[in-house]
C-alpha atoms as a PDB file:
ATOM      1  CA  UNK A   1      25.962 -30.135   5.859  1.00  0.00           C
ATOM      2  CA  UNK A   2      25.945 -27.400   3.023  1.00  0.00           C
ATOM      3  CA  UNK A   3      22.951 -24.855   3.504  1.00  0.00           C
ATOM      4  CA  UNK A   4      20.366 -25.180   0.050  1.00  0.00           C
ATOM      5  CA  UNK A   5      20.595 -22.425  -2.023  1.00  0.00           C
ATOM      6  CA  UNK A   6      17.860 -20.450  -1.595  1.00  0.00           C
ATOM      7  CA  UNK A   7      16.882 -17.113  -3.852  1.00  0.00           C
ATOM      8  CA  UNK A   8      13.893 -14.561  -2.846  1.00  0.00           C
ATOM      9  CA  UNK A   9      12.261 -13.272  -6.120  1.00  0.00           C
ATOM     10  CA  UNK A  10      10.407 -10.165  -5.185  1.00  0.00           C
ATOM     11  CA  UNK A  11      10.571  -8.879  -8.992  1.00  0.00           C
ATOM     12  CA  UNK A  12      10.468 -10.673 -12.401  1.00  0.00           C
ATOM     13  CA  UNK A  13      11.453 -13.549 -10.582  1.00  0.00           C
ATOM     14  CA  UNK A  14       8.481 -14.517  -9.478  1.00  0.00           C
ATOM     15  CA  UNK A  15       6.555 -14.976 -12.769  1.00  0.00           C
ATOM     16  CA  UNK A  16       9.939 -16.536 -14.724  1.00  0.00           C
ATOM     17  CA  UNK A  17      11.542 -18.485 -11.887  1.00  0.00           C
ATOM     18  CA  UNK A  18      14.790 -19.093 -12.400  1.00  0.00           C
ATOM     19  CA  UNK A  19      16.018 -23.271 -13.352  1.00  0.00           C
ATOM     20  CA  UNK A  20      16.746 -26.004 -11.772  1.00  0.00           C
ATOM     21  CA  UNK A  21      14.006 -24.989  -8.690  1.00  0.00           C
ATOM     22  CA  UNK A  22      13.225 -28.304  -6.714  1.00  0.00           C
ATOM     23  CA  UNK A  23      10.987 -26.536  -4.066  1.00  0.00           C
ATOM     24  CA  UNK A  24       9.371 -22.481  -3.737  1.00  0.00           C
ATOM     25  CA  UNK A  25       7.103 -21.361  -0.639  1.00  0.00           C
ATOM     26  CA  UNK A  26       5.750 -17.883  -0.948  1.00  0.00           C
ATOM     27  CA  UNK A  27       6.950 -15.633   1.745  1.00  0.00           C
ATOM     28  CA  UNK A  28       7.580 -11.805   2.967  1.00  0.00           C
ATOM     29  CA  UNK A  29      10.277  -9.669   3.979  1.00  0.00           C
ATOM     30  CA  UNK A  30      10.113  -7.162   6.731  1.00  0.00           C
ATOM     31  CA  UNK A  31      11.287  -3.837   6.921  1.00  0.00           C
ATOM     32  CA  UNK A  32      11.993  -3.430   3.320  1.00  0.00           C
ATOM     33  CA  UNK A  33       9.684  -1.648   0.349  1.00  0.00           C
ATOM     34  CA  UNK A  34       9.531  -2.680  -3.096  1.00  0.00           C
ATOM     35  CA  UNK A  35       9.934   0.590  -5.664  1.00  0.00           C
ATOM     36  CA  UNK A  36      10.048   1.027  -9.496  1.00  0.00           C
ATOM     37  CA  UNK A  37      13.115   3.071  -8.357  1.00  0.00           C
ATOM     38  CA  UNK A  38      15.627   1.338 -10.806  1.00  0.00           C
ATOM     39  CA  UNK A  39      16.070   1.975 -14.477  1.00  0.00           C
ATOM     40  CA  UNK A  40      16.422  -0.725 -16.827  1.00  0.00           C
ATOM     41  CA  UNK A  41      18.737  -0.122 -19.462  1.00  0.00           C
ATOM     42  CA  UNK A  42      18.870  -3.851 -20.578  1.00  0.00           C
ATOM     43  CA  UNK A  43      15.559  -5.796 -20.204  1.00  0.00           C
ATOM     44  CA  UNK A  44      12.310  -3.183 -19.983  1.00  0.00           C
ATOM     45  CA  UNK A  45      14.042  -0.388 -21.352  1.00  0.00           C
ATOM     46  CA  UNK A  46      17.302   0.823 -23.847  1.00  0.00           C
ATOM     47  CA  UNK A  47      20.378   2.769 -22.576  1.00  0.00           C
ATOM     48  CA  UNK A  48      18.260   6.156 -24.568  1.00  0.00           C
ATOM     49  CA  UNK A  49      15.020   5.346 -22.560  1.00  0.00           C
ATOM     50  CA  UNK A  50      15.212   3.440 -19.577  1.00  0.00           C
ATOM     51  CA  UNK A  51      12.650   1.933 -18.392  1.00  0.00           C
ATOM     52  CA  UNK A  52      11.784   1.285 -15.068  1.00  0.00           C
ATOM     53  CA  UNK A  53      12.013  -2.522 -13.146  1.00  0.00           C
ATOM     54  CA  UNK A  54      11.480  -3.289  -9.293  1.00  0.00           C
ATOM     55  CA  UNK A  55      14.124  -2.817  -6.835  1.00  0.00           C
ATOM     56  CA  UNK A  56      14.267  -3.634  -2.842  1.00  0.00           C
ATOM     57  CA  UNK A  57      15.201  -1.139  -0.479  1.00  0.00           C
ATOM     58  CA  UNK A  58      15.833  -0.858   3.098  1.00  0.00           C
ATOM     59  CA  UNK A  59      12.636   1.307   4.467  1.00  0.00           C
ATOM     60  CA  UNK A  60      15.121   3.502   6.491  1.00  0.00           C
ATOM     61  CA  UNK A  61      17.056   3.696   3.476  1.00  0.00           C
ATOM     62  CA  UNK A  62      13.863   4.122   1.354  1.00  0.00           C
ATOM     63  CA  UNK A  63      12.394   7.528   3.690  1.00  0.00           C
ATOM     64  CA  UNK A  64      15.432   9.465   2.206  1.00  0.00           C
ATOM     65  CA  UNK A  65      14.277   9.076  -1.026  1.00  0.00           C
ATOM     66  CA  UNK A  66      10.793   8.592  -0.336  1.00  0.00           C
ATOM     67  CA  UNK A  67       9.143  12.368  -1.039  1.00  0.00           C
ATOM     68  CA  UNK A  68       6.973  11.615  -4.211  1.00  0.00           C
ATOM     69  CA  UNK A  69       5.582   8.295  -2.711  1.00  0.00           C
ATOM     70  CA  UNK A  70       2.090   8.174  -1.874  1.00  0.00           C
ATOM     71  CA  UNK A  71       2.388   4.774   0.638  1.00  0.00           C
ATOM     72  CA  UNK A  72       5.815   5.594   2.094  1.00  0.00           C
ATOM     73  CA  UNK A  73       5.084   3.429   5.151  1.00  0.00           C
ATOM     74  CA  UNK A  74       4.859   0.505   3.596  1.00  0.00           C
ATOM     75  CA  UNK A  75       8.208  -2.285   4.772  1.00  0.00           C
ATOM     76  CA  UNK A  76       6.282  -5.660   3.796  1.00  0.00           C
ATOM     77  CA  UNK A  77       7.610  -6.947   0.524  1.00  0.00           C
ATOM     78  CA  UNK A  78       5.447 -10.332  -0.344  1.00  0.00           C
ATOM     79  CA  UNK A  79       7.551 -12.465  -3.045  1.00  0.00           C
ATOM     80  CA  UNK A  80       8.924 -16.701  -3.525  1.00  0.00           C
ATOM     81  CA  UNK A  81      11.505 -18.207  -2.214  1.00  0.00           C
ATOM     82  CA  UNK A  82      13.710 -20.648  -4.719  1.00  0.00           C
ATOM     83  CA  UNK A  83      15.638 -23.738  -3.441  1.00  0.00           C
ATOM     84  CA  UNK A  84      18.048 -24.699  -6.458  1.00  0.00           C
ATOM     85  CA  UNK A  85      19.004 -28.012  -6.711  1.00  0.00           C
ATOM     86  CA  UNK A  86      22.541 -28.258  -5.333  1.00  0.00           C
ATOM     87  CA  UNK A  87      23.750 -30.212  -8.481  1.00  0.00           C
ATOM     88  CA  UNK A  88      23.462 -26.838 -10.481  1.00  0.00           C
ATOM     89  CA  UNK A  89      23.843 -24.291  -7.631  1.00  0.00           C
ATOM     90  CA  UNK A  90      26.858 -22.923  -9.626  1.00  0.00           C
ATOM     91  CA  UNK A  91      25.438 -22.529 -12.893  1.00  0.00           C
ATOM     92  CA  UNK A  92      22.178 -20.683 -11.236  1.00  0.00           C
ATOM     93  CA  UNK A  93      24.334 -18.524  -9.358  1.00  0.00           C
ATOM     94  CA  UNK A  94      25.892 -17.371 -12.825  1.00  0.00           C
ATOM     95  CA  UNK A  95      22.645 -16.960 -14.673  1.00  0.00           C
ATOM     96  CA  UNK A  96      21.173 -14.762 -12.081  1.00  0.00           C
ATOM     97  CA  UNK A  97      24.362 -12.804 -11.817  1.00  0.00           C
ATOM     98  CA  UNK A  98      23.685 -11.935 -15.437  1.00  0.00           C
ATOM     99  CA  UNK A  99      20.241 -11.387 -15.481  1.00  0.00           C
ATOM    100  CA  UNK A 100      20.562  -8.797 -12.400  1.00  0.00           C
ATOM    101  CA  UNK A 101      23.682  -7.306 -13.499  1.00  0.00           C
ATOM    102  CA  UNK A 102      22.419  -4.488 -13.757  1.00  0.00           C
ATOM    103  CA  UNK A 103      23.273  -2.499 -10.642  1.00  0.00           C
ATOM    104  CA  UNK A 104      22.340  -5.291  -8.131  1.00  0.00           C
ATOM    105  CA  UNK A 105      23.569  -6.445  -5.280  1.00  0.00           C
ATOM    106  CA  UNK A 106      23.691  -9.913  -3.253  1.00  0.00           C
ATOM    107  CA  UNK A 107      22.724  -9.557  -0.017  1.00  0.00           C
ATOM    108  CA  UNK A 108      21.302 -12.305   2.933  1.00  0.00           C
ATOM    109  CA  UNK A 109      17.540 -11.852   4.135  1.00  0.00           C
ATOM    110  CA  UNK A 110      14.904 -13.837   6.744  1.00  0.00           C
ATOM    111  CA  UNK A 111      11.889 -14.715   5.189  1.00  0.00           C
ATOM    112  CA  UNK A 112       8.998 -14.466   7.333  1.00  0.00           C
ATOM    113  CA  UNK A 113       5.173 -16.000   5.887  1.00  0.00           C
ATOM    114  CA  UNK A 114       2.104 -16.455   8.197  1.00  0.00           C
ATOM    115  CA  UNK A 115       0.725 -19.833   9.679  1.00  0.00           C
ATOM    116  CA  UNK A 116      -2.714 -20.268   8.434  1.00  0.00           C
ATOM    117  CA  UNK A 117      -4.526 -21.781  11.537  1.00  0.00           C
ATOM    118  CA  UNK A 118      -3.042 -19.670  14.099  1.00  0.00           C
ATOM    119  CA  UNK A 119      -2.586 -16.278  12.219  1.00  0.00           C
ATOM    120  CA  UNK A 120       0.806 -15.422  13.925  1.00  0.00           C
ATOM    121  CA  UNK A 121       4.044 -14.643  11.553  1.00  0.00           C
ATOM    122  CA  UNK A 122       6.726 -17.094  11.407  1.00  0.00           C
ATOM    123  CA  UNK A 123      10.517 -17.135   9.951  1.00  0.00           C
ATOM    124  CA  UNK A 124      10.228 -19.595   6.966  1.00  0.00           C
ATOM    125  CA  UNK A 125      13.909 -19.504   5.778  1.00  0.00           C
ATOM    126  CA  UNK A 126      16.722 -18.111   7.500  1.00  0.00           C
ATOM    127  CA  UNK A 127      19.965 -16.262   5.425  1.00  0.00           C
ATOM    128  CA  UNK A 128      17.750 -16.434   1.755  1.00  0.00           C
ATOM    129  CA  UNK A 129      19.932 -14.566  -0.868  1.00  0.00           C
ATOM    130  CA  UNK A 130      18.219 -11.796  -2.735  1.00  0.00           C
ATOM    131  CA  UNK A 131      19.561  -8.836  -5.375  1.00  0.00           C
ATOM    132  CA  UNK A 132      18.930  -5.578  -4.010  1.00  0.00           C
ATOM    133  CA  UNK A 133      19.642  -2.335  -5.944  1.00  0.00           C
ATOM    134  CA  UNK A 134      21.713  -0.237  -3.274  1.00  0.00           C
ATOM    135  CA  UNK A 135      21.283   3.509  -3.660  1.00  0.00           C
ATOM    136  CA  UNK A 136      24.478   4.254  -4.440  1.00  0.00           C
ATOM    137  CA  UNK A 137      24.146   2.475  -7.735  1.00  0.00           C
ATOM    138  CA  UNK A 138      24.446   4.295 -11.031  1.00  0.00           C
ATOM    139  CA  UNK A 139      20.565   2.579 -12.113  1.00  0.00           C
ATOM    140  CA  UNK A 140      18.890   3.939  -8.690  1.00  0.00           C
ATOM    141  CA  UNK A 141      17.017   6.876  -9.486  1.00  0.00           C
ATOM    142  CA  UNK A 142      14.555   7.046  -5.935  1.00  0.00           C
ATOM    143  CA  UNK A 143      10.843   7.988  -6.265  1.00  0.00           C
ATOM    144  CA  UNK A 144       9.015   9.608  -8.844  1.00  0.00           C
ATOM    145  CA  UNK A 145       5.643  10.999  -8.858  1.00  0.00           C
ATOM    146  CA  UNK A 146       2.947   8.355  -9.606  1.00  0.00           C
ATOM    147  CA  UNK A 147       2.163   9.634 -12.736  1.00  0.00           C
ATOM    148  CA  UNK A 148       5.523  10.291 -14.321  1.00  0.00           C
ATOM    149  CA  UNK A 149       6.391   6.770 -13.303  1.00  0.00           C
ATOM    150  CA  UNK A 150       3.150   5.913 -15.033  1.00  0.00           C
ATOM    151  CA  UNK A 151       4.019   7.190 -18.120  1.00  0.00           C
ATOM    152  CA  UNK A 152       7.952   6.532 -18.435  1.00  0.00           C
ATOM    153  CA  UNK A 153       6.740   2.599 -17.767  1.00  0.00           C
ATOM    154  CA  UNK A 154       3.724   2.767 -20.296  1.00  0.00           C
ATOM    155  CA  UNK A 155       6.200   3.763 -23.419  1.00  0.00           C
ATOM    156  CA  UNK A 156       9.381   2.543 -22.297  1.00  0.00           C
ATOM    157  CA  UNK A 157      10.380  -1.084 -24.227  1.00  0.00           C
ATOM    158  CA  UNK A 158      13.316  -3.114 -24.152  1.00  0.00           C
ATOM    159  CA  UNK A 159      14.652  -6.312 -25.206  1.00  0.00           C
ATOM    160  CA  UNK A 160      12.779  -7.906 -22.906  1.00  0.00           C
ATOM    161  CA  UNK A 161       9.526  -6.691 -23.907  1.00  0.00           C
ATOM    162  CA  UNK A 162       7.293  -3.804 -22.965  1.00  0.00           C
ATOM    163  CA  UNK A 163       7.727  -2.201 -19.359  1.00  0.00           C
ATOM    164  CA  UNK A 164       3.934  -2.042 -18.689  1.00  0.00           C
ATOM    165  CA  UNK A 165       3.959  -6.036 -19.577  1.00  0.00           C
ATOM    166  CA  UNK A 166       6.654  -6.575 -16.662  1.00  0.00           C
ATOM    167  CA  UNK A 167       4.287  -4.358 -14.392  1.00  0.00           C
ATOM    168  CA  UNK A 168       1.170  -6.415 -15.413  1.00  0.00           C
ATOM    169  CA  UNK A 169       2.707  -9.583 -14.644  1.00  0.00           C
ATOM    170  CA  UNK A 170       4.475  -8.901 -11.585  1.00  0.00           C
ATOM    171  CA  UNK A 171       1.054  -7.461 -10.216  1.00  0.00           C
ATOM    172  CA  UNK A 172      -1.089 -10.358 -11.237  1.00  0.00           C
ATOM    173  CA  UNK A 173       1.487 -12.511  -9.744  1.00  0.00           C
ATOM    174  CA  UNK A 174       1.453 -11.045  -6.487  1.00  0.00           C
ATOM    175  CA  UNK A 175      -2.478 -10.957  -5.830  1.00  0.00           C
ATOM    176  CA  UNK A 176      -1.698 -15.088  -5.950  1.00  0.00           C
ATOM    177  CA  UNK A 177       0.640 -15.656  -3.822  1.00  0.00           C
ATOM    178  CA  UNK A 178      -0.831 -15.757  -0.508  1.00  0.00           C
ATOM    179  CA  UNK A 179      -4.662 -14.576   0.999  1.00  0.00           C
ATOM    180  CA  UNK A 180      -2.171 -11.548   2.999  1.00  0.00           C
ATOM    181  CA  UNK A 181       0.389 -10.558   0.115  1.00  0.00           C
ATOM    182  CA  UNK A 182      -0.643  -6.884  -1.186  1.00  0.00           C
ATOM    183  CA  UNK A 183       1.222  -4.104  -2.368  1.00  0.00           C
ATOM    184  CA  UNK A 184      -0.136  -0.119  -2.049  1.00  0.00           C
ATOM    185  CA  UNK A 185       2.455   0.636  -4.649  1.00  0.00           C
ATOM    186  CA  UNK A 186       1.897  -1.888  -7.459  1.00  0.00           C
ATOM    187  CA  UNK A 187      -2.168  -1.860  -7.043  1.00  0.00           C
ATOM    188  CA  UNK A 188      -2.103   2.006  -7.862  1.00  0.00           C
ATOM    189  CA  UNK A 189       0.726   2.159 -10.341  1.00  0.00           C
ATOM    190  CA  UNK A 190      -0.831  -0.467 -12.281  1.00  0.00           C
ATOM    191  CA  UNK A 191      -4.047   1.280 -12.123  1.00  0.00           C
ATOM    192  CA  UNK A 192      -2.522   4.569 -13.539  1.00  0.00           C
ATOM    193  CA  UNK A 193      -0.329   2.613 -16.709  1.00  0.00           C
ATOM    194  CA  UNK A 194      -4.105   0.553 -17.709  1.00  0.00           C
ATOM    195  CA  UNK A 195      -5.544   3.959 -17.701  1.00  0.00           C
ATOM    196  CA  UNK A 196      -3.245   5.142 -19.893  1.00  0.00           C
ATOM    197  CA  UNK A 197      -3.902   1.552 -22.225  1.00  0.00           C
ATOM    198  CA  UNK A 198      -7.441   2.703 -22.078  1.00  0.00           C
ATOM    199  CA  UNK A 199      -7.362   6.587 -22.896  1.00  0.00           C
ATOM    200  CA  UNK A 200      -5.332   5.202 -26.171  1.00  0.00           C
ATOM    201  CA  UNK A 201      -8.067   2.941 -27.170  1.00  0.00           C
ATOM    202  CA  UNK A 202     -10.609   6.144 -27.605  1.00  0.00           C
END
């Protein structure tokens, strides 16, 4: 028997799933952190100003780059996971090779999620496909300080709509998925880009 297709949205994903989705369960991964460390020349941003979109990164990986971030031991990244329908595996597989073409990479993940009565982490899916920006690709830029991130994702705007919009919605979606999922990074980055909305309204 063929494995499902199964695809862990960590970014974007997760608030415009991808099609032909016949089942999702919220999950985590372990021993990876989720950075606004990859510039978006396509989607949140133009080739002139990038902006800046979610990437995943191994946490060992992740330390070398790590100096400006504030919550650098953070490795739990809280996201979906997709079952496709196997009837239109092939054509998802092509769409999502589009929309992460730029500098991602396919890689094979556990996804862990927590049983409710007994409190104890589980594996939910074994071998779930996810894109990954590696390091070594020409998008990666590592960690900036807070506040420069702040800013380049509060005026950058691509085809795709505002940046800040993409960090809205990917934080609102993540306080939902599950009583446990929180992330350091998102909670204070979105606090910094909203105070920049509000000093612009006085």
């Amino acid at each position: 028997m063929v494995a499902p297709f199964v695809i862990f949205g960590y970014g974007s994903l997760i608030f415009k799933p991808p099609p032909h989705v016949i089942a999702q369960v919220p999950g985590f991964l372990k021993g990876y952190v989720r950075r606004f460390a990859q510039m978006s020349h396509d989607h949140r941003g133009t080739p002139e100003r990038p902006g800046r979109v979610v990437t995943l990164v191994h946490k060992e990986e992740w330390d070398k780059f790590s100096g400006s971030d504030p919550f650098p031991d953070d490795d739990i990244v809280w996201g979906i996971a997709y079952t496709i329908d196997p009837v239109f595996e092939a054509e998802v597989r092509e769409y999502l090779d589009y929309r992460e073409k730029d500098g991602y990479t396919m890689e094979t993940l556990d996804i862990y999620g927590i049983d409710q009565t007994t409190g104890t982490e589980r594996v939910l899916i074994h071998g779930a496909f996810c894109y990954v920006g590696r390091n070594d690709n020409p998008s990666f830029i590592g960690s900036e300080p807070l506040d420069v991130l702040a800013g380049n994702i509060w005026k950058s705007v691509g085809p795709s709509g505002a940046n800040k919009d993409y960090l809205y919605m990917l934080a609102d979606a993540v306080k939902t998925l599950s009583p446990d999922s929180f992330d350091s990074h998102l909670v204070a980055l979105e606090a910094r880009v909203r105070a920049l909305d509000n000093a612009k309204e006085y």
